[in-house]
N, C-alpha and C. Protein backbone atom coordinates (compact mmCIF):
# COMPACT_ATOMS: atom_id res chain seq x y z
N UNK A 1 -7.45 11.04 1.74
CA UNK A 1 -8.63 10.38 1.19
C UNK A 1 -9.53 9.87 2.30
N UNK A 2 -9.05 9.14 3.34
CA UNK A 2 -9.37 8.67 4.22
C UNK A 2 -10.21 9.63 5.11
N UNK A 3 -10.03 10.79 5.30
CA UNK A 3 -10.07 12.38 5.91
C UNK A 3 -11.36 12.97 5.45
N UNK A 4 -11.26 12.67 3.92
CA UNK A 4 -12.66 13.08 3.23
C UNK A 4 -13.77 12.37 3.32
N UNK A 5 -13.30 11.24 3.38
CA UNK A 5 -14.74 9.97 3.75
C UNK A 5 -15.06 10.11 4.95
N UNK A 6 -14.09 10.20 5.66
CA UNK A 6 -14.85 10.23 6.83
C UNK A 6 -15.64 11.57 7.21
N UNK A 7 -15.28 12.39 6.59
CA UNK A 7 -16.04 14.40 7.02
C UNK A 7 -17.43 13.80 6.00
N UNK A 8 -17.42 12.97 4.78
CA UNK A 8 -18.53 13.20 3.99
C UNK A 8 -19.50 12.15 4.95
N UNK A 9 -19.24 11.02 5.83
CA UNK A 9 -19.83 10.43 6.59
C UNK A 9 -20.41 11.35 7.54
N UNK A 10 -19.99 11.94 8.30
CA UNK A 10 -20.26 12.86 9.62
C UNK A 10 -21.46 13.84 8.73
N UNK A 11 -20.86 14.17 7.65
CA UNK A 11 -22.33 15.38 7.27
C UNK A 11 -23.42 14.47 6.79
N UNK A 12 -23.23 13.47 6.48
CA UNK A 12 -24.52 12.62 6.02
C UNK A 12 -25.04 12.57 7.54
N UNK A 13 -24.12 11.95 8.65
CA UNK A 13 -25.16 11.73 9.75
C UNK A 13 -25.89 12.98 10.69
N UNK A 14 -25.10 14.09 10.00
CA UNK A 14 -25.36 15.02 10.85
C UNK A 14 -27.15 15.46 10.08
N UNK A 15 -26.74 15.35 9.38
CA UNK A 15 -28.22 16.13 8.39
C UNK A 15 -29.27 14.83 8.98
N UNK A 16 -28.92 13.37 9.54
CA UNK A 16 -29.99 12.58 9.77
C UNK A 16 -30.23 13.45 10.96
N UNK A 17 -29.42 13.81 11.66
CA UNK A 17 -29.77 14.78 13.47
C UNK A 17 -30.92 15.51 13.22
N UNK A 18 -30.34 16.43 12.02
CA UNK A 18 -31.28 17.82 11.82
C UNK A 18 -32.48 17.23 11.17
N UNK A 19 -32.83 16.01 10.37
CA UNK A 19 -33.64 15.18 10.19
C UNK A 19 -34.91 15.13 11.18
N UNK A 20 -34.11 14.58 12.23
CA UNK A 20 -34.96 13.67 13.32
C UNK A 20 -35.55 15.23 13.77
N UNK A 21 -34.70 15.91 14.53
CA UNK A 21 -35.14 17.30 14.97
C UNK A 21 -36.42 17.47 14.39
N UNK A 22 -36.32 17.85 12.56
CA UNK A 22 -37.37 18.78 12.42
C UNK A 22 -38.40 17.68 12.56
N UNK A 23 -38.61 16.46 12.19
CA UNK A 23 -39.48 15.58 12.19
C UNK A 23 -40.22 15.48 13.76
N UNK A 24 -39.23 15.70 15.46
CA UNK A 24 -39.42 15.21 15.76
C UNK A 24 -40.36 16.89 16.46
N UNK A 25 -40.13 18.03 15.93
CA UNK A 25 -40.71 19.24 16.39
C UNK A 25 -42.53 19.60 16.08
N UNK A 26 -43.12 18.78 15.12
CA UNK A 26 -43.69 19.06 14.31
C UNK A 26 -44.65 17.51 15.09
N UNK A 27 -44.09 17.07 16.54
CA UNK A 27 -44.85 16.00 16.86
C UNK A 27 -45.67 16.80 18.37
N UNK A 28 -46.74 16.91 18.48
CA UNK A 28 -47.44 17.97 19.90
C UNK A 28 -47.13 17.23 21.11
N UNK A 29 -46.96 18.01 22.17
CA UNK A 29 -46.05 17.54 23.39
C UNK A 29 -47.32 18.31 24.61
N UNK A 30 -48.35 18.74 23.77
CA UNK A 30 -49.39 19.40 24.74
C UNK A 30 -49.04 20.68 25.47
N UNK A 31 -47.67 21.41 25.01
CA UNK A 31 -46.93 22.32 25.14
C UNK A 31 -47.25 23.18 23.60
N UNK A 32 -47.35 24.22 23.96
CA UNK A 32 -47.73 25.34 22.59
C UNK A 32 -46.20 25.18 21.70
N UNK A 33 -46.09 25.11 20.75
CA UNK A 33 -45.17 25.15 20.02
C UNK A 33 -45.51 25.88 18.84
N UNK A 34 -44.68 27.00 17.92
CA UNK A 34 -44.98 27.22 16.53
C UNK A 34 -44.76 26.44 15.68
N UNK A 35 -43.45 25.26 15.51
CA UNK A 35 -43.23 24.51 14.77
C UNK A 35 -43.65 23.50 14.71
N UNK A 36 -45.17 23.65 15.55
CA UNK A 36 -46.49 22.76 15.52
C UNK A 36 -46.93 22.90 14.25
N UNK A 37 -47.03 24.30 13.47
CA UNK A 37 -47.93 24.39 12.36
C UNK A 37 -46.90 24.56 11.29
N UNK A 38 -45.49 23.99 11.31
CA UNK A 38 -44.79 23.99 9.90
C UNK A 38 -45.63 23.71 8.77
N UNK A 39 -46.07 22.61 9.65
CA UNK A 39 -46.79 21.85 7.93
C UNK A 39 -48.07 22.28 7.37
N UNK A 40 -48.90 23.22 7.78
CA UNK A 40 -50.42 23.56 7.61
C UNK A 40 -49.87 24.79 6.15
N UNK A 41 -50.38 24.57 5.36
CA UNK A 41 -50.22 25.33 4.07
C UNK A 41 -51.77 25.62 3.88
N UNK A 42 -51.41 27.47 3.67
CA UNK A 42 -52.94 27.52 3.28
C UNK A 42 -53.54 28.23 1.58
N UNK A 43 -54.41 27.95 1.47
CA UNK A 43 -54.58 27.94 -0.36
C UNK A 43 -54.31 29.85 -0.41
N UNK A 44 -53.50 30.15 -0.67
CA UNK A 44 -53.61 31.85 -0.83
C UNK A 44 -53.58 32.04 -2.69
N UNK A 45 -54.21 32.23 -3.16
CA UNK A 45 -54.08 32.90 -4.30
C UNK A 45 -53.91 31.89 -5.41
N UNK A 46 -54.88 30.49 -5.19
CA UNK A 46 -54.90 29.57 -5.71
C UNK A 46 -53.79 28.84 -5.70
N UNK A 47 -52.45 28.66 -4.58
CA UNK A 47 -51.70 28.17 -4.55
C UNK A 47 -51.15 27.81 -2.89
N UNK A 48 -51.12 26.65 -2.81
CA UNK A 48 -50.74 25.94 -1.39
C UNK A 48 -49.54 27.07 -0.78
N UNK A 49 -49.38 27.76 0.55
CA UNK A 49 -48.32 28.35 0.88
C UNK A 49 -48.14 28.28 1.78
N UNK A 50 -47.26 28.12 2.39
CA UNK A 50 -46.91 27.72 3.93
C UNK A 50 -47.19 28.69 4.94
N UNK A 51 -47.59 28.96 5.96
CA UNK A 51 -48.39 29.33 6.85
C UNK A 51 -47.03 30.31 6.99
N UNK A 52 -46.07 29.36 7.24
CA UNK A 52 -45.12 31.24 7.93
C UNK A 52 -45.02 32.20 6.74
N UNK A 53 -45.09 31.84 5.66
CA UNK A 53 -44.79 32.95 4.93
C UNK A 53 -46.35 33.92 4.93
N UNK A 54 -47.49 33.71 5.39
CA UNK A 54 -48.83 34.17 5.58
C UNK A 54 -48.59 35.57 7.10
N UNK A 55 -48.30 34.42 8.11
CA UNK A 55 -48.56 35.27 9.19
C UNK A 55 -47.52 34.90 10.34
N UNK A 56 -47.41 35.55 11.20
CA UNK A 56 -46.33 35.13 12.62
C UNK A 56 -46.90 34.04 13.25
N UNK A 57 -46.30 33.29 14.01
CA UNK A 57 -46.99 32.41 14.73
C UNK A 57 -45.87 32.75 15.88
N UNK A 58 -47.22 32.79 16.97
CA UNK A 58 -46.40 33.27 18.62
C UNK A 58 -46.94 32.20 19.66
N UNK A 59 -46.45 31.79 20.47
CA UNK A 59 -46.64 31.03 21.87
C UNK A 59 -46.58 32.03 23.16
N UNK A 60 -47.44 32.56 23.32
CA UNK A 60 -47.90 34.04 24.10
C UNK A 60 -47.94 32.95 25.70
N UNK A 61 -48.98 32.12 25.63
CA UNK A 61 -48.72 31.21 26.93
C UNK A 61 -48.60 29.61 26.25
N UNK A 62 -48.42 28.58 27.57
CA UNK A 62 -47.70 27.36 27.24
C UNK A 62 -48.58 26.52 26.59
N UNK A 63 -49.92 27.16 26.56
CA UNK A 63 -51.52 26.29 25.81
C UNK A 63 -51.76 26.85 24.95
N UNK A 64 -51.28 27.79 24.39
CA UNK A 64 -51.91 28.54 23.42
C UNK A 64 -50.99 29.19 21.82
N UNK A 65 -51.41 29.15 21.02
CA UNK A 65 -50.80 29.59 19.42
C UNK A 65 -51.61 30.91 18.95
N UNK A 66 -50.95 31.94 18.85
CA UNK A 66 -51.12 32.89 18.18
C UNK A 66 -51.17 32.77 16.86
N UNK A 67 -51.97 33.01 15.34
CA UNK A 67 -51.41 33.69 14.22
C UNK A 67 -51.85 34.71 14.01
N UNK A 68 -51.05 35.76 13.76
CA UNK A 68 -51.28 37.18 13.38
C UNK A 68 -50.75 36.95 11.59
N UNK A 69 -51.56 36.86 10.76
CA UNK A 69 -51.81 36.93 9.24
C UNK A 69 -50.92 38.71 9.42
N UNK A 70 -50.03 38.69 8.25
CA UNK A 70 -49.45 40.07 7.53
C UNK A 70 -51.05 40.82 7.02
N UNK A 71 -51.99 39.90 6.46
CA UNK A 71 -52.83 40.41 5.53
C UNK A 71 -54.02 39.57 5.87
N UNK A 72 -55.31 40.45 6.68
CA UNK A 72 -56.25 40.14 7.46
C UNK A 72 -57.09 39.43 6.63
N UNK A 73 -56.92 39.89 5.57
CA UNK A 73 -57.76 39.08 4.35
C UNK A 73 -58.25 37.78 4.21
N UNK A 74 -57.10 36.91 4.66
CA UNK A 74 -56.49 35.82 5.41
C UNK A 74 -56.76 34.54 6.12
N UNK A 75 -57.51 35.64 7.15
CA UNK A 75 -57.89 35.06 8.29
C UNK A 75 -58.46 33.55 8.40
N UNK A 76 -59.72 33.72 7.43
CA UNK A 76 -60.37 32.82 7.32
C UNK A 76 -59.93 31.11 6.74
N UNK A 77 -59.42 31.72 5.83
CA UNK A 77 -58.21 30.98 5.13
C UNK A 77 -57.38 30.10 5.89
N UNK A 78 -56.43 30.94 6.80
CA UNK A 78 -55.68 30.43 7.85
C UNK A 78 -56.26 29.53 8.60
N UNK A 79 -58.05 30.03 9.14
CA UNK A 79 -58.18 28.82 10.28
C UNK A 79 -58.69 27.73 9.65
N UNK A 80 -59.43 27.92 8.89
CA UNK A 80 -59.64 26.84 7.87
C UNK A 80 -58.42 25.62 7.43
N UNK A 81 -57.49 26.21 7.07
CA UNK A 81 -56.36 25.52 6.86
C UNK A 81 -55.44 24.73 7.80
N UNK A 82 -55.64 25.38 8.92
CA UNK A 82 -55.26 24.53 10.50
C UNK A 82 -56.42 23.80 11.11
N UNK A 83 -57.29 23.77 10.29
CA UNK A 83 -58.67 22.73 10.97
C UNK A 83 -58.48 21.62 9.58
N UNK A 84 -58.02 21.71 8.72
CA UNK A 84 -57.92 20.91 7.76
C UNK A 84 -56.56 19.84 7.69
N UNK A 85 -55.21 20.79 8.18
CA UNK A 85 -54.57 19.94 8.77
C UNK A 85 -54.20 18.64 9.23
N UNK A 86 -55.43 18.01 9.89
CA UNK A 86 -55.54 17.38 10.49
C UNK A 86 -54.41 16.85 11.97
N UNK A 87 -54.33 18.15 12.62
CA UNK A 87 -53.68 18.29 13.62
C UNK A 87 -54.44 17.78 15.12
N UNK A 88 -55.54 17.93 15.14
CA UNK A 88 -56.41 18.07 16.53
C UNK A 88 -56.14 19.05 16.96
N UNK A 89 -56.31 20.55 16.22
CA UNK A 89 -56.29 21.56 16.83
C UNK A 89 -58.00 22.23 16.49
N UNK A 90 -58.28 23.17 17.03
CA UNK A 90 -59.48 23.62 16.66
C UNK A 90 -59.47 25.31 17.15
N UNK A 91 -58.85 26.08 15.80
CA UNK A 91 -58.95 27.49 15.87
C UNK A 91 -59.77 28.35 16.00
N UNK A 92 -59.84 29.22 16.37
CA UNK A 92 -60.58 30.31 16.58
C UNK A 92 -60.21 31.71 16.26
N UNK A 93 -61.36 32.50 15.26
CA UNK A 93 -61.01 33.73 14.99
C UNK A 93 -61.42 35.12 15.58
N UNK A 94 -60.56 35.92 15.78
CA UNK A 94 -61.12 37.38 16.44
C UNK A 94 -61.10 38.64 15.61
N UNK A 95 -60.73 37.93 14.62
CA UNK A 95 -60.89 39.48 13.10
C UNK A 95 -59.33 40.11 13.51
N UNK A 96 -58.56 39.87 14.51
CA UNK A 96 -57.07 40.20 14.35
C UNK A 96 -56.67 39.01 14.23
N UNK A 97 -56.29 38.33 15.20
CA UNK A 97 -55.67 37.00 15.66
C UNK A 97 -56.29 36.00 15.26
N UNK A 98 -55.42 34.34 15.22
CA UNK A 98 -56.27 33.31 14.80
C UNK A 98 -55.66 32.79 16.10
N UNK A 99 -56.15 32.61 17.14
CA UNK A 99 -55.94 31.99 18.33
C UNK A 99 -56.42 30.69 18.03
N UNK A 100 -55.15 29.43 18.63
CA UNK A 100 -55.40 27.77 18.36
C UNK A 100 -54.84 27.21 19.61
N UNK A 101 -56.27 26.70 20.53
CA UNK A 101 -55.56 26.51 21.76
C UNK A 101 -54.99 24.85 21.85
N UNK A 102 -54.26 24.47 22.66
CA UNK A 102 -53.39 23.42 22.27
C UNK A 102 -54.23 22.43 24.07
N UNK A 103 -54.72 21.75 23.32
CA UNK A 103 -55.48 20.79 24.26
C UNK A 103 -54.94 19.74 24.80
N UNK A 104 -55.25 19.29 26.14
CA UNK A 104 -54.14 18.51 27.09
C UNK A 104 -54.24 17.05 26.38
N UNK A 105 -53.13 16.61 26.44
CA UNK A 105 -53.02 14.99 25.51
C UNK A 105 -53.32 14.38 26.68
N UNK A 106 -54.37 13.10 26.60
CA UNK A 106 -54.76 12.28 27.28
C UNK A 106 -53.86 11.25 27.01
N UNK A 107 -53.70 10.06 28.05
CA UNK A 107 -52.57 8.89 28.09
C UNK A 107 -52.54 8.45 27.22
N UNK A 108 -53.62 7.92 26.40
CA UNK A 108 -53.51 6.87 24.98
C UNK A 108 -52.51 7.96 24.09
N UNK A 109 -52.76 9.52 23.63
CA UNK A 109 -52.24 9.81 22.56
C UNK A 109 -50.62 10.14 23.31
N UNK A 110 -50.78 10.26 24.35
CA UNK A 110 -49.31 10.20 24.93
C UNK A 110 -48.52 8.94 24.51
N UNK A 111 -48.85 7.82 24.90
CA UNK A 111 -48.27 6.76 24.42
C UNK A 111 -48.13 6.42 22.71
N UNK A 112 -48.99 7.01 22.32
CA UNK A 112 -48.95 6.78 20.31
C UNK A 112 -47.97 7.34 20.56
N UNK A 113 -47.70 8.99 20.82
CA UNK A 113 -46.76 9.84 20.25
C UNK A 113 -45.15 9.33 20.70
N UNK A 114 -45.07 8.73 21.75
CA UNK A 114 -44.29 7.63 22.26
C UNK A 114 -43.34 7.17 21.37
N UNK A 115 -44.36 6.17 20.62
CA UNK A 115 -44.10 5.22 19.80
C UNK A 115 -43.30 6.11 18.54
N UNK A 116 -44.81 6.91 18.05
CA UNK A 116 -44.14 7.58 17.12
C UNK A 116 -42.38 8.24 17.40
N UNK A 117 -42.37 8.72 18.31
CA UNK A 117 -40.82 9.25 18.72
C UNK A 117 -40.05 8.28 18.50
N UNK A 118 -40.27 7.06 19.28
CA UNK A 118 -38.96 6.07 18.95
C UNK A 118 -39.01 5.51 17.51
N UNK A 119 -40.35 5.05 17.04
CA UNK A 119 -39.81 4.94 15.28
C UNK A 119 -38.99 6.06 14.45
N UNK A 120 -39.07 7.06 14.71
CA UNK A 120 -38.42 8.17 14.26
C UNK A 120 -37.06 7.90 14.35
N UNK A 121 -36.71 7.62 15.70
CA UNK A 121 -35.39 7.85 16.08
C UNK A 121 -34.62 6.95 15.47
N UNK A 122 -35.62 5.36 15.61
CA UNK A 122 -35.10 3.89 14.98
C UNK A 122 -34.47 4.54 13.33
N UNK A 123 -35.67 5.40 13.14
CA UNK A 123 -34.97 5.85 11.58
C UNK A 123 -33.96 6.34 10.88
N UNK A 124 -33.96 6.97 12.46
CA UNK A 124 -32.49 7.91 11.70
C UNK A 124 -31.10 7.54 12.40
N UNK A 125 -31.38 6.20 13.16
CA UNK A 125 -30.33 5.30 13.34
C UNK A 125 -30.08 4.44 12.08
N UNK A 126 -30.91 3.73 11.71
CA UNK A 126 -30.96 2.92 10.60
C UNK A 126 -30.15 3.46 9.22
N UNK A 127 -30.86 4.89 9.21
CA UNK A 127 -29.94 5.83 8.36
C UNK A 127 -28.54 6.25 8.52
N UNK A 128 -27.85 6.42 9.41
CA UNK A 128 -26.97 6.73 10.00
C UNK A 128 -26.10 5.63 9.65
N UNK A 129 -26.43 4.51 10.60
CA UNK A 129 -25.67 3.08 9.69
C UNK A 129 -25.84 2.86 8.75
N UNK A 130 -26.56 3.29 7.78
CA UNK A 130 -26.17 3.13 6.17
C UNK A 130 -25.34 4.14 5.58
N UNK A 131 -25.21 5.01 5.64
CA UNK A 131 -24.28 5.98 6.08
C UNK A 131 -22.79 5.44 6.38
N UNK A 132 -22.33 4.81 7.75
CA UNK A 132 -21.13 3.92 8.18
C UNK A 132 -20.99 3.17 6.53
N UNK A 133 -22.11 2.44 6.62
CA UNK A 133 -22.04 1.37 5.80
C UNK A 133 -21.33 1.48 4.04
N UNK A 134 -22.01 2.73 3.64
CA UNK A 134 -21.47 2.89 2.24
C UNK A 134 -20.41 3.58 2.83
N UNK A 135 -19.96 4.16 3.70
CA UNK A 135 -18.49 4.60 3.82
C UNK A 135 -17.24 3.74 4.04
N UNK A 136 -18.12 2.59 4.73
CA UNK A 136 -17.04 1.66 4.95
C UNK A 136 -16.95 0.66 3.52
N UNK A 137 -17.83 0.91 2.41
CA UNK A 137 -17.59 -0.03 1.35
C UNK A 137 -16.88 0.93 0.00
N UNK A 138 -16.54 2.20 0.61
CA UNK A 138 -16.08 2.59 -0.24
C UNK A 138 -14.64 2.90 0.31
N UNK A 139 -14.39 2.71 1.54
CA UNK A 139 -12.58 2.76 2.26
C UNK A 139 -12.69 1.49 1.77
N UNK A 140 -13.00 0.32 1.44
CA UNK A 140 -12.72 -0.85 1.04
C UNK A 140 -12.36 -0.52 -0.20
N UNK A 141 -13.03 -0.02 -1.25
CA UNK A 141 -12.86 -0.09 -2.54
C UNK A 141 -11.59 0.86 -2.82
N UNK A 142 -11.01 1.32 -1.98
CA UNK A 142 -9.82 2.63 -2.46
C UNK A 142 -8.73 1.91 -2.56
N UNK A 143 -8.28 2.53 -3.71
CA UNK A 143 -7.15 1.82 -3.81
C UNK A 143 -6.08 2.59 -3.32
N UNK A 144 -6.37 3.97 -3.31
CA UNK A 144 -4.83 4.61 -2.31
C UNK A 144 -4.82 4.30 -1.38
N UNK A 145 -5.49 3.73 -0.25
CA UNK A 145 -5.21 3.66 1.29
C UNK A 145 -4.59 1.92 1.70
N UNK A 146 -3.88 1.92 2.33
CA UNK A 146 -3.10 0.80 2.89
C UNK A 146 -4.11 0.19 3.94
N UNK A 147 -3.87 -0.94 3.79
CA UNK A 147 -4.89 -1.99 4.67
C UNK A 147 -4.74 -0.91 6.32
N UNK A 148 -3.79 -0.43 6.63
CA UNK A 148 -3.61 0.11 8.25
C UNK A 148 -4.71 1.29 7.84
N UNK A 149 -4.21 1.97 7.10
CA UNK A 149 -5.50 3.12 6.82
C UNK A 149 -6.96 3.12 6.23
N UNK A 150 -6.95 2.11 6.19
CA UNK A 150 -8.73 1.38 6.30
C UNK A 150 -9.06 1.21 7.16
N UNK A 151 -8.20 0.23 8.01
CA UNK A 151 -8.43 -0.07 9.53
C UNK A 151 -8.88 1.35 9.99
N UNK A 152 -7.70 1.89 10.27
CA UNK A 152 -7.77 3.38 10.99
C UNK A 152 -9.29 3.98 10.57
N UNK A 153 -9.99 4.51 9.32
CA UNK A 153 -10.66 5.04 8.53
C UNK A 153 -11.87 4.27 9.44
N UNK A 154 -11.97 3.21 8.63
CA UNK A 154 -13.46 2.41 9.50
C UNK A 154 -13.63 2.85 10.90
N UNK A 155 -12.66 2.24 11.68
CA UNK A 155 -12.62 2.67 13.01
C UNK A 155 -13.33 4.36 13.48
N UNK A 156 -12.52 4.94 12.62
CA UNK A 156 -13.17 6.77 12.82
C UNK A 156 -14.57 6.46 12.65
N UNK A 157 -15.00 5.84 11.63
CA UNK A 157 -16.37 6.05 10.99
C UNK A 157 -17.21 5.49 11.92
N UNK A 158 -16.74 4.63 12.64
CA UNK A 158 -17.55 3.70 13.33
C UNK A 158 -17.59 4.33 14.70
N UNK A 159 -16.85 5.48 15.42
CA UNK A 159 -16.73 6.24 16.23
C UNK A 159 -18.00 7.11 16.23
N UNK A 160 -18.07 7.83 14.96
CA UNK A 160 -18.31 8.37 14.84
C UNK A 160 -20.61 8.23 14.58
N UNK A 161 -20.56 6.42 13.87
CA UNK A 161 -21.58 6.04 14.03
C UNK A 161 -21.99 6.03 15.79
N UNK A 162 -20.84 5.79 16.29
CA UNK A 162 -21.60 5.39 17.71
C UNK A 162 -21.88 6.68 18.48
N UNK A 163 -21.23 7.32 18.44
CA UNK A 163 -21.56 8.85 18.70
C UNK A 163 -23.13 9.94 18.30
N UNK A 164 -23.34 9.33 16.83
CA UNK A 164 -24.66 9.68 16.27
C UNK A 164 -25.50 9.06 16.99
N UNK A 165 -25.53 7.96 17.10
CA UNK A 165 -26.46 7.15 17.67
C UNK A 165 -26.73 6.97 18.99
N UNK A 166 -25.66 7.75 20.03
CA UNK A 166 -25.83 8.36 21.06
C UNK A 166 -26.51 9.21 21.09
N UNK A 167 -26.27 10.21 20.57
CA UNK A 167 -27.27 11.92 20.15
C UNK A 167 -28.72 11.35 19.91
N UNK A 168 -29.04 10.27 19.08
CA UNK A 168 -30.10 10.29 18.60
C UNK A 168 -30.77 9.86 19.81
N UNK A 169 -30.58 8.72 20.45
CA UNK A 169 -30.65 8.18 21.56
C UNK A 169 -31.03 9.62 22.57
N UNK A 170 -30.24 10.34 22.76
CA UNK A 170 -30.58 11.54 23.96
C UNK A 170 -31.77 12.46 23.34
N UNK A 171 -31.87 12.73 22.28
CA UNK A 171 -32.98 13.22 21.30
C UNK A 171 -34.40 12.93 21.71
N UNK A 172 -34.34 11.47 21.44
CA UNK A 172 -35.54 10.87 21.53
C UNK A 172 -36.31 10.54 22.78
N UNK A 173 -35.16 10.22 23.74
CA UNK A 173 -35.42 10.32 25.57
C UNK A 173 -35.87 11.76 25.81
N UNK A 174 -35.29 13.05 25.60
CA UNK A 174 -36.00 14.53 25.81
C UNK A 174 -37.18 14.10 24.62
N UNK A 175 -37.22 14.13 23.64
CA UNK A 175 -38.67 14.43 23.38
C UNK A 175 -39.86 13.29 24.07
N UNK A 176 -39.54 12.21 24.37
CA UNK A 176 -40.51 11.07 25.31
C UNK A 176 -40.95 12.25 26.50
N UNK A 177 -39.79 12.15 27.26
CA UNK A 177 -39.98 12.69 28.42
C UNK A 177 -41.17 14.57 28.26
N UNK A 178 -41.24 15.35 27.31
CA UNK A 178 -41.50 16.15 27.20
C UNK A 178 -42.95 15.62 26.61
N UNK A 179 -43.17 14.58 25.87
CA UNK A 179 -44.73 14.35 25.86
C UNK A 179 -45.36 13.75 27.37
N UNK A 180 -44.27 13.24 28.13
CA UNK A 180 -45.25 12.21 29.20
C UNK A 180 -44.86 13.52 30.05
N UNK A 181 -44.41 14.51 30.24
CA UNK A 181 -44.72 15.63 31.26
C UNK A 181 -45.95 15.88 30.79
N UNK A 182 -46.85 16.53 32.61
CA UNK A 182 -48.45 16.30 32.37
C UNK A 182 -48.04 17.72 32.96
């Protein structure tokens, strides 16, 4: 019993990891990234659709975003929809490609994005210990486990919090460090 709480703890904190990740990919580092434009959905066919399912998105050099649309039709659509965004990007079309060049972050938005990183991270610490937390109130509430195997149980869980919260911790230091590289 003890065995299961604690594996159902670890996948709760693990999914906060993959959490922070995608949250923290989708933040611009002044480095070309595709999973810059996860979130830009563009109206195709009277219905919001997410940009990868439209066209490829490539990082050809370290300033620059490719989209190559499946269906040129598109195009317009696409850059429109990454200027609407509200990314601070500003696309450009060539009747193939929607080239979106990725412009150098000046100190102030370096430092927002900063911030933003460590609230993120604060988050999915916060989460994480709630996580410990209902695990450790439910090794309390069991009635098969012996006071030693609560002990034991918590203890794992609490290993295992401190361990997450290490990761998250190293997470959030690489992505800082990758916005304040100039």
């Amino acid at each position: 019993m003890s065995d299961e709480l604690t594996q159902e703890a670890e996948l709760l904190m693990e999914e906060q990891i993959e959490t922070l990740t995608h949250r923290l990919a989708k933040i611009r580092t002044g480095k070309a990234s595709p999973a810059l434009l996860d979130s830009v959905r563009v109206e195709y066919y009277g219905a919001p659709t997410p940009l990868r399912q439209l066209a490829s998105i490539g990082a050809p050099e370290p300033r620059l975003l490719t989209v190559a649309p499946f269906d040129r039709s598109t195009l317009k659509d696409i850059e429109r929809a990454i200027m609407a965004a509200d990314l601070g990007l500003n696309p450009s079309n060539d009747g193939v490609l929607v080239r979106v060049p990725i412009p150098e972050l000046n100190e102030d938005r370096r430092r927002q994005f900063t911030k933003t990183v460590r609230d993120f991270g604060e988050q999915g610490k916060v989460a994480v210990r709630k996580a410990r937390q209902n695990t450790n109130d439910r090794i309390k509430k069991s009635d098969t486990l012996t006071e030693d195997e609560q002990r034991a149980a918590r203890d794992a869980v609490q290993k295992l919090t401190d361990r997450f919260c290490e990761e998250i911790d190293r997470i959030v230091r690489s992505k800082e460090a990758e916005i304040m590289e100039i």
